[in-house]
C-alpha atoms as a PDB file:
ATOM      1  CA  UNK A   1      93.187 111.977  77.819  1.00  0.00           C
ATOM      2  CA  UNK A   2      93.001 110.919  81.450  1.00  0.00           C
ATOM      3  CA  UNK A   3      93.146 107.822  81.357  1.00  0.00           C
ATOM      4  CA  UNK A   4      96.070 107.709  78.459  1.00  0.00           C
ATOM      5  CA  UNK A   5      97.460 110.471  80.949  1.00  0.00           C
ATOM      6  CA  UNK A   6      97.290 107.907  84.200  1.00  0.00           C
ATOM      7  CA  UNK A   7      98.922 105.253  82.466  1.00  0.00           C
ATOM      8  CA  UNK A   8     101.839 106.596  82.521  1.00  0.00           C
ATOM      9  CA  UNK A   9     102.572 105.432  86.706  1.00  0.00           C
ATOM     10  CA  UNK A  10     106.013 106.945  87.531  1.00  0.00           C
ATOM     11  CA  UNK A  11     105.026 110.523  86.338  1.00  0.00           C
ATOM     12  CA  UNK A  12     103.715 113.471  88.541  1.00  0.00           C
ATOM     13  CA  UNK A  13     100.775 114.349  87.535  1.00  0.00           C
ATOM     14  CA  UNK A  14     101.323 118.090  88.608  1.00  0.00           C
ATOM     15  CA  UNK A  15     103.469 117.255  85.486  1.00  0.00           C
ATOM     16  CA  UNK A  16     101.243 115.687  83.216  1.00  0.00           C
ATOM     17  CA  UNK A  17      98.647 118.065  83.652  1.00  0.00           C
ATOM     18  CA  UNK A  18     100.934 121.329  83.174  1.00  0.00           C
ATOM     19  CA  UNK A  19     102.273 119.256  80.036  1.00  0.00           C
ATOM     20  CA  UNK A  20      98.434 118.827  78.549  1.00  0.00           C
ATOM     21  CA  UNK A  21      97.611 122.035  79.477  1.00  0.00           C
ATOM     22  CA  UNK A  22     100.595 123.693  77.565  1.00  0.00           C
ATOM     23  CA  UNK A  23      99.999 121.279  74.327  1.00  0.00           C
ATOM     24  CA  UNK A  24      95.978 121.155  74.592  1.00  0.00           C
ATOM     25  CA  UNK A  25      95.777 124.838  73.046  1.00  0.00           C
ATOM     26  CA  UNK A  26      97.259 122.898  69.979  1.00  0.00           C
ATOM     27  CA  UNK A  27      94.941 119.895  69.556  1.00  0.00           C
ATOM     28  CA  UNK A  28      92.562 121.352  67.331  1.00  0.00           C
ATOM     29  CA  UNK A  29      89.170 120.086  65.821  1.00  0.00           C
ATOM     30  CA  UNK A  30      90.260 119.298  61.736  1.00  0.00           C
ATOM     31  CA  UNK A  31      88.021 117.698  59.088  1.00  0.00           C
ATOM     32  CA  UNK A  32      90.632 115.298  57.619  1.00  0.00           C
ATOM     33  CA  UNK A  33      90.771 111.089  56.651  1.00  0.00           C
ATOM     34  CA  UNK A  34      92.363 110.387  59.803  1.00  0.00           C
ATOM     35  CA  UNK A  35      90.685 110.778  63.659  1.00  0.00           C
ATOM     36  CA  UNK A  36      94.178 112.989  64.571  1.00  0.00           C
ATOM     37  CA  UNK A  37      97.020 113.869  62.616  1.00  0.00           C
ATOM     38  CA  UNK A  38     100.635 115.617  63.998  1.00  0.00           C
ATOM     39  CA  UNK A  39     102.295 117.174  60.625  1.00  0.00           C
ATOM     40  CA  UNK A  40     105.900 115.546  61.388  1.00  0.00           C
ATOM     41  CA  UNK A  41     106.966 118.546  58.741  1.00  0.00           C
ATOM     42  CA  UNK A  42     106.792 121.114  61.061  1.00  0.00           C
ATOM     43  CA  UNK A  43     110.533 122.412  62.339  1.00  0.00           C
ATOM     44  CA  UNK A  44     112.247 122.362  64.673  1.00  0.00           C
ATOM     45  CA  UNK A  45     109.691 120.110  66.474  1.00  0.00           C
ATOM     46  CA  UNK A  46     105.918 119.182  65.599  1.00  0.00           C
ATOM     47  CA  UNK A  47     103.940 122.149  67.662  1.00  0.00           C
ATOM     48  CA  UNK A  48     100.337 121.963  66.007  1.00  0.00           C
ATOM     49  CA  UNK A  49      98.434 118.774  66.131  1.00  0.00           C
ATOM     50  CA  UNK A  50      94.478 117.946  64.662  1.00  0.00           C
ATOM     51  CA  UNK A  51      91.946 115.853  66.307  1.00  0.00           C
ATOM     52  CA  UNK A  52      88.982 115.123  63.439  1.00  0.00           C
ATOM     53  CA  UNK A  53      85.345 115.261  65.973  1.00  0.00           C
ATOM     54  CA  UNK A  54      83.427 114.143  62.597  1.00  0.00           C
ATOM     55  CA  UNK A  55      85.919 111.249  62.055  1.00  0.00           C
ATOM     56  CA  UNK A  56      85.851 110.270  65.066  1.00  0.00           C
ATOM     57  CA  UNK A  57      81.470 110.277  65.488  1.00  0.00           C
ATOM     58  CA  UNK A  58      81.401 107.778  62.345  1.00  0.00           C
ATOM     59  CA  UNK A  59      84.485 105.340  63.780  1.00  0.00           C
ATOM     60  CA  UNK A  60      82.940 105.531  67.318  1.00  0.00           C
ATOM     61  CA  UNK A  61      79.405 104.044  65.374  1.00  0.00           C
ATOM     62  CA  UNK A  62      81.234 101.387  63.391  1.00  0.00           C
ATOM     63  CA  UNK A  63      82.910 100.378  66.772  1.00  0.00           C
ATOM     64  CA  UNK A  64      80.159 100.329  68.387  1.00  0.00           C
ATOM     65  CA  UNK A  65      77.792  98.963  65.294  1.00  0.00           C
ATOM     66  CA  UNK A  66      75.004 101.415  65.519  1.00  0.00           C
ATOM     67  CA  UNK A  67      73.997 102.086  62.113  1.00  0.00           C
ATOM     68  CA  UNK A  68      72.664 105.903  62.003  1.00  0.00           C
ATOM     69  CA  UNK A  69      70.885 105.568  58.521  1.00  0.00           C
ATOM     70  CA  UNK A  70      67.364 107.575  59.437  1.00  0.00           C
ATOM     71  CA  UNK A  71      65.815 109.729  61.911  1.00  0.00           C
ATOM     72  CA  UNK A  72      64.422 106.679  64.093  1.00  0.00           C
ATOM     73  CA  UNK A  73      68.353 104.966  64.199  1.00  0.00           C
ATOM     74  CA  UNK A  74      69.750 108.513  64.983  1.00  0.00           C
ATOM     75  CA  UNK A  75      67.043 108.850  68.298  1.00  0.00           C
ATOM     76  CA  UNK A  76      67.580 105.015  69.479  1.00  0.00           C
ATOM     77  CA  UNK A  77      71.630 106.101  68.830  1.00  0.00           C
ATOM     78  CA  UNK A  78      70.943 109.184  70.959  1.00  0.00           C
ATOM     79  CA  UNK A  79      68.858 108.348  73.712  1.00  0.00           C
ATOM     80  CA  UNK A  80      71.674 105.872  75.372  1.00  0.00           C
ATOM     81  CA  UNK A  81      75.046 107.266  76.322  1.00  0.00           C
ATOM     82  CA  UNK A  82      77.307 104.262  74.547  1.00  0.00           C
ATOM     83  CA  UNK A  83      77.776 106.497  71.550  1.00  0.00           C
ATOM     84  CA  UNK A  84      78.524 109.830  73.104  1.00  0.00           C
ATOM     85  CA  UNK A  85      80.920 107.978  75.673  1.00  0.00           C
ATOM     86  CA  UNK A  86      82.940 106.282  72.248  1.00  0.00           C
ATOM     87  CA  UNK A  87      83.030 109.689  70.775  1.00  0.00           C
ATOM     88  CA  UNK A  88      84.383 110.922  73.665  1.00  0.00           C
ATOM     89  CA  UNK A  89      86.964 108.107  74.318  1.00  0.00           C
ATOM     90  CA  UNK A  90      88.000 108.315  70.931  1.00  0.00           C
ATOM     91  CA  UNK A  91      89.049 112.344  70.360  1.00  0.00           C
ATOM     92  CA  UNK A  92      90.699 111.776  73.973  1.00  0.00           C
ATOM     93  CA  UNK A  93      92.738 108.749  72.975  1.00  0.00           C
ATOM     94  CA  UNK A  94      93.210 110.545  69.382  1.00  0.00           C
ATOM     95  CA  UNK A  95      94.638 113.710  71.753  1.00  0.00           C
ATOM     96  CA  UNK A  96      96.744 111.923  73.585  1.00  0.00           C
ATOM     97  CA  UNK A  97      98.508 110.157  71.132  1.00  0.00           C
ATOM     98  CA  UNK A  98      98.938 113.226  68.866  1.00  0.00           C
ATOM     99  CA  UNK A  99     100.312 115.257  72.056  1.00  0.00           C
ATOM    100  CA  UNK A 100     102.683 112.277  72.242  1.00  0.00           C
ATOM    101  CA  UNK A 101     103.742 113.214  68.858  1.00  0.00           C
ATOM    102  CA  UNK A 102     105.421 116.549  69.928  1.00  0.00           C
ATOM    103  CA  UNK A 103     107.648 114.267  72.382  1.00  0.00           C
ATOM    104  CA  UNK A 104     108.628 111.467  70.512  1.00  0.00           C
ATOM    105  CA  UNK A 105     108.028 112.365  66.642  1.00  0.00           C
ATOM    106  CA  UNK A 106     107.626 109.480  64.640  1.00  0.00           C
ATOM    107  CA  UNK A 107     109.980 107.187  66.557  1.00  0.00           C
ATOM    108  CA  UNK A 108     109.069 104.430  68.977  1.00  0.00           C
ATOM    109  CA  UNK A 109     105.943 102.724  67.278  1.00  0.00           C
ATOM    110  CA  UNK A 110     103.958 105.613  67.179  1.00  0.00           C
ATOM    111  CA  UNK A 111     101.439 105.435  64.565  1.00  0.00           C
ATOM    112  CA  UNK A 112     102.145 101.222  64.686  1.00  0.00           C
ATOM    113  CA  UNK A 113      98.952  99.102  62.973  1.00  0.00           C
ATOM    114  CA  UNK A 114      97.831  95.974  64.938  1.00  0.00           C
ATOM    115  CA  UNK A 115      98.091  94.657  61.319  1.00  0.00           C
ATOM    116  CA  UNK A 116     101.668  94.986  61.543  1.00  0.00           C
ATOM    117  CA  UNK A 117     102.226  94.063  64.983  1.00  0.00           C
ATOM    118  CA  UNK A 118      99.919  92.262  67.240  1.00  0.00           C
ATOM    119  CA  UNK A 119     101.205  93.871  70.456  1.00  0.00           C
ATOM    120  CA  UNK A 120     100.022  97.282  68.975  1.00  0.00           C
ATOM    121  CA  UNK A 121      96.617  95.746  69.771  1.00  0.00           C
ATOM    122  CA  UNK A 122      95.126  98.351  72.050  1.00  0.00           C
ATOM    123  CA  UNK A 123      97.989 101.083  72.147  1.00  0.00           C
ATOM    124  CA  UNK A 124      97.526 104.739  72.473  1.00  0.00           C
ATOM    125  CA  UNK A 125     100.531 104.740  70.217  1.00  0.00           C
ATOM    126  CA  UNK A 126      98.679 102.905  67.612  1.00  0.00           C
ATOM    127  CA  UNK A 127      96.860 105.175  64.951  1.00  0.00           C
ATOM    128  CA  UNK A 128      94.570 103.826  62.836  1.00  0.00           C
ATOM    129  CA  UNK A 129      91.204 105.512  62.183  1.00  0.00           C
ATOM    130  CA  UNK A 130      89.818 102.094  61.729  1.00  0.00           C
ATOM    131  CA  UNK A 131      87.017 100.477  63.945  1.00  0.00           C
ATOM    132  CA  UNK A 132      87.708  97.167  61.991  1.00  0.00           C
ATOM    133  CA  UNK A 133      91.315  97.153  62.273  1.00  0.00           C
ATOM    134  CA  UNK A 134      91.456  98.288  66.352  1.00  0.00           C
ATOM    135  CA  UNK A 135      88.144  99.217  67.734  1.00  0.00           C
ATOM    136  CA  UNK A 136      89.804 100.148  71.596  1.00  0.00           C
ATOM    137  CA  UNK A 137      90.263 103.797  71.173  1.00  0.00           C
ATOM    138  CA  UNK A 138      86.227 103.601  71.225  1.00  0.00           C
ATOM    139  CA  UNK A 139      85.216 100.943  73.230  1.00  0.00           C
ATOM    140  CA  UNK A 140      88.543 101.178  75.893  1.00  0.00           C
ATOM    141  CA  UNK A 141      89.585  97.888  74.941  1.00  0.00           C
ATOM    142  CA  UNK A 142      90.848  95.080  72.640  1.00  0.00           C
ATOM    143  CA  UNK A 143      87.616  92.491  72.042  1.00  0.00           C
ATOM    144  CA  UNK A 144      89.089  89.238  72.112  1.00  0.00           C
ATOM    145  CA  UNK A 145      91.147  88.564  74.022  1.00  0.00           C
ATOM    146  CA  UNK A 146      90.372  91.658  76.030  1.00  0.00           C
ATOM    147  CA  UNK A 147      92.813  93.693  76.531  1.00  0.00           C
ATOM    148  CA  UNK A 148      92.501  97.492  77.565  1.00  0.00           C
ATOM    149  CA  UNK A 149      94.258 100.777  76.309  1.00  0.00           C
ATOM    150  CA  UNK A 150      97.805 101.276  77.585  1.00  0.00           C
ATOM    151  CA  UNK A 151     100.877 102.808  76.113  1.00  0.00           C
ATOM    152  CA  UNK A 152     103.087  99.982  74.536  1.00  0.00           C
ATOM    153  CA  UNK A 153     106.904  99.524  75.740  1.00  0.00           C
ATOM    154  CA  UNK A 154     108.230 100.939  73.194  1.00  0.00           C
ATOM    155  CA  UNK A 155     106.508 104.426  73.282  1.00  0.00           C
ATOM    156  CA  UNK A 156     106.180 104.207  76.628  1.00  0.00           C
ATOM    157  CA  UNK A 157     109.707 104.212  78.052  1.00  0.00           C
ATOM    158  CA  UNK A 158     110.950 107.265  76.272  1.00  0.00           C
ATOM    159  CA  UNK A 159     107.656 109.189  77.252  1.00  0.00           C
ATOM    160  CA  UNK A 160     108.518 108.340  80.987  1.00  0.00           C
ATOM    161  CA  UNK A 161     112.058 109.801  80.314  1.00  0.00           C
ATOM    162  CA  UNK A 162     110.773 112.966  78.568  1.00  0.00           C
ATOM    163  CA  UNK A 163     108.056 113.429  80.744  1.00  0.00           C
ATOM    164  CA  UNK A 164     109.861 112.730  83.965  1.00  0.00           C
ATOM    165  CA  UNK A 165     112.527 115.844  83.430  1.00  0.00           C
ATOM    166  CA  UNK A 166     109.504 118.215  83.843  1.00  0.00           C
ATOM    167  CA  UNK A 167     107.911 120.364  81.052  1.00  0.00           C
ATOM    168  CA  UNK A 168     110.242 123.001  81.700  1.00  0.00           C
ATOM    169  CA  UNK A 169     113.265 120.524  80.778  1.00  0.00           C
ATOM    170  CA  UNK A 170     111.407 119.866  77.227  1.00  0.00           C
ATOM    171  CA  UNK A 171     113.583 121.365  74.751  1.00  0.00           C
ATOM    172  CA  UNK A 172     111.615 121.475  70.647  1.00  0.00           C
ATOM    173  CA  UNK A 173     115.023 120.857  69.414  1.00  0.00           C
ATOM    174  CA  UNK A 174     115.960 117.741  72.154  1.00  0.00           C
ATOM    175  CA  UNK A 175     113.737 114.677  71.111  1.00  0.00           C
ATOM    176  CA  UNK A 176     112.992 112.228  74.066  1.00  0.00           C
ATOM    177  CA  UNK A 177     113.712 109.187  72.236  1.00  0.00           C
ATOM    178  CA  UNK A 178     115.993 106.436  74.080  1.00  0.00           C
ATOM    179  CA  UNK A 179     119.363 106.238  72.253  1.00  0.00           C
END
């Protein structure tokens, strides 16, 4: 989430962090198909957001293409720190975008598929559960051509407006989408 978190450049990050640390006690480990999941059927605003560790452990493999089929994979898998480090990347990413969620709903090309749109390529606000279809929320990065996480314009200008009036400014019933 820190790095999601710093690419946002015009916000305080006194800010930021009393934002994640007022949403964080709602990102919660789930066992669901996705990596992270915001019900956008919660009212007045979504509040409660999942983050899927055992989703995200087999995505992080196929991103990284380390086969864990038997006890001698699993101990080669373990004894580097790639893995853990994609595992890692990918629940933070996952976090981020879902706390993004409680700002900006389903608007602004949240939840957008590089499929769909090739400048989703490497978007926080991208949210496939799909090493194959956008490997960067485990390796940091787009392959080819490289290109590394960021928040794309379309998400990112109305976070910077939400996010810029303060946490105490953030209303659940006032969305920070740009009209």
């Amino acid at each position: 989430m820190e790095k999601a978190r710093n690419r946002i450049p015009s916000l305080p990050i006194a800010s930021v962090s009393t934002v994640v640390d007022k949403l964080s006690d709602h990102v919660q480990n789930a066992d669901n198909s996705d990596c992270g999941i915001t019900d956008p059927i919660q009212a007045p605003r979504e509040t409660v957001s999942f983050v899927s560790f055992p989703n995200n452990m087999g995505t992080a493999q196929s991103a990284l293409q380390i086969p864990i089929t038997d006890a001698r994979s699993e101990t080669r898998a373990l004894n580097g720190t790639a893995l853990l480090q994609a595992i890692g990347r990918g629940v933070g990413n996952f976090a981020a975008h879902e706390i993004a969620h409680h700002f900006l709903g389903d608007c602004c090309h949240m939840d957008i598929s590089p499929d769909d749109d090739p400048e989703a390529r490497a978007t926080y606000n991208a949210g496939r559960c799909s090493a194959a279809a956008d490997p960067s929320p485990w390796k940091g990065f787009w392959p080819n051509p490289k290109i590394y996480l960021h928040w794309e314009a379309p998400a990112l200008r109305p976070l910077n407006k939400c996010l810029n009036l303060g946490f105490r400014e953030f209303s659940l019933t006032n969305p920070c989408t740009l009209d």
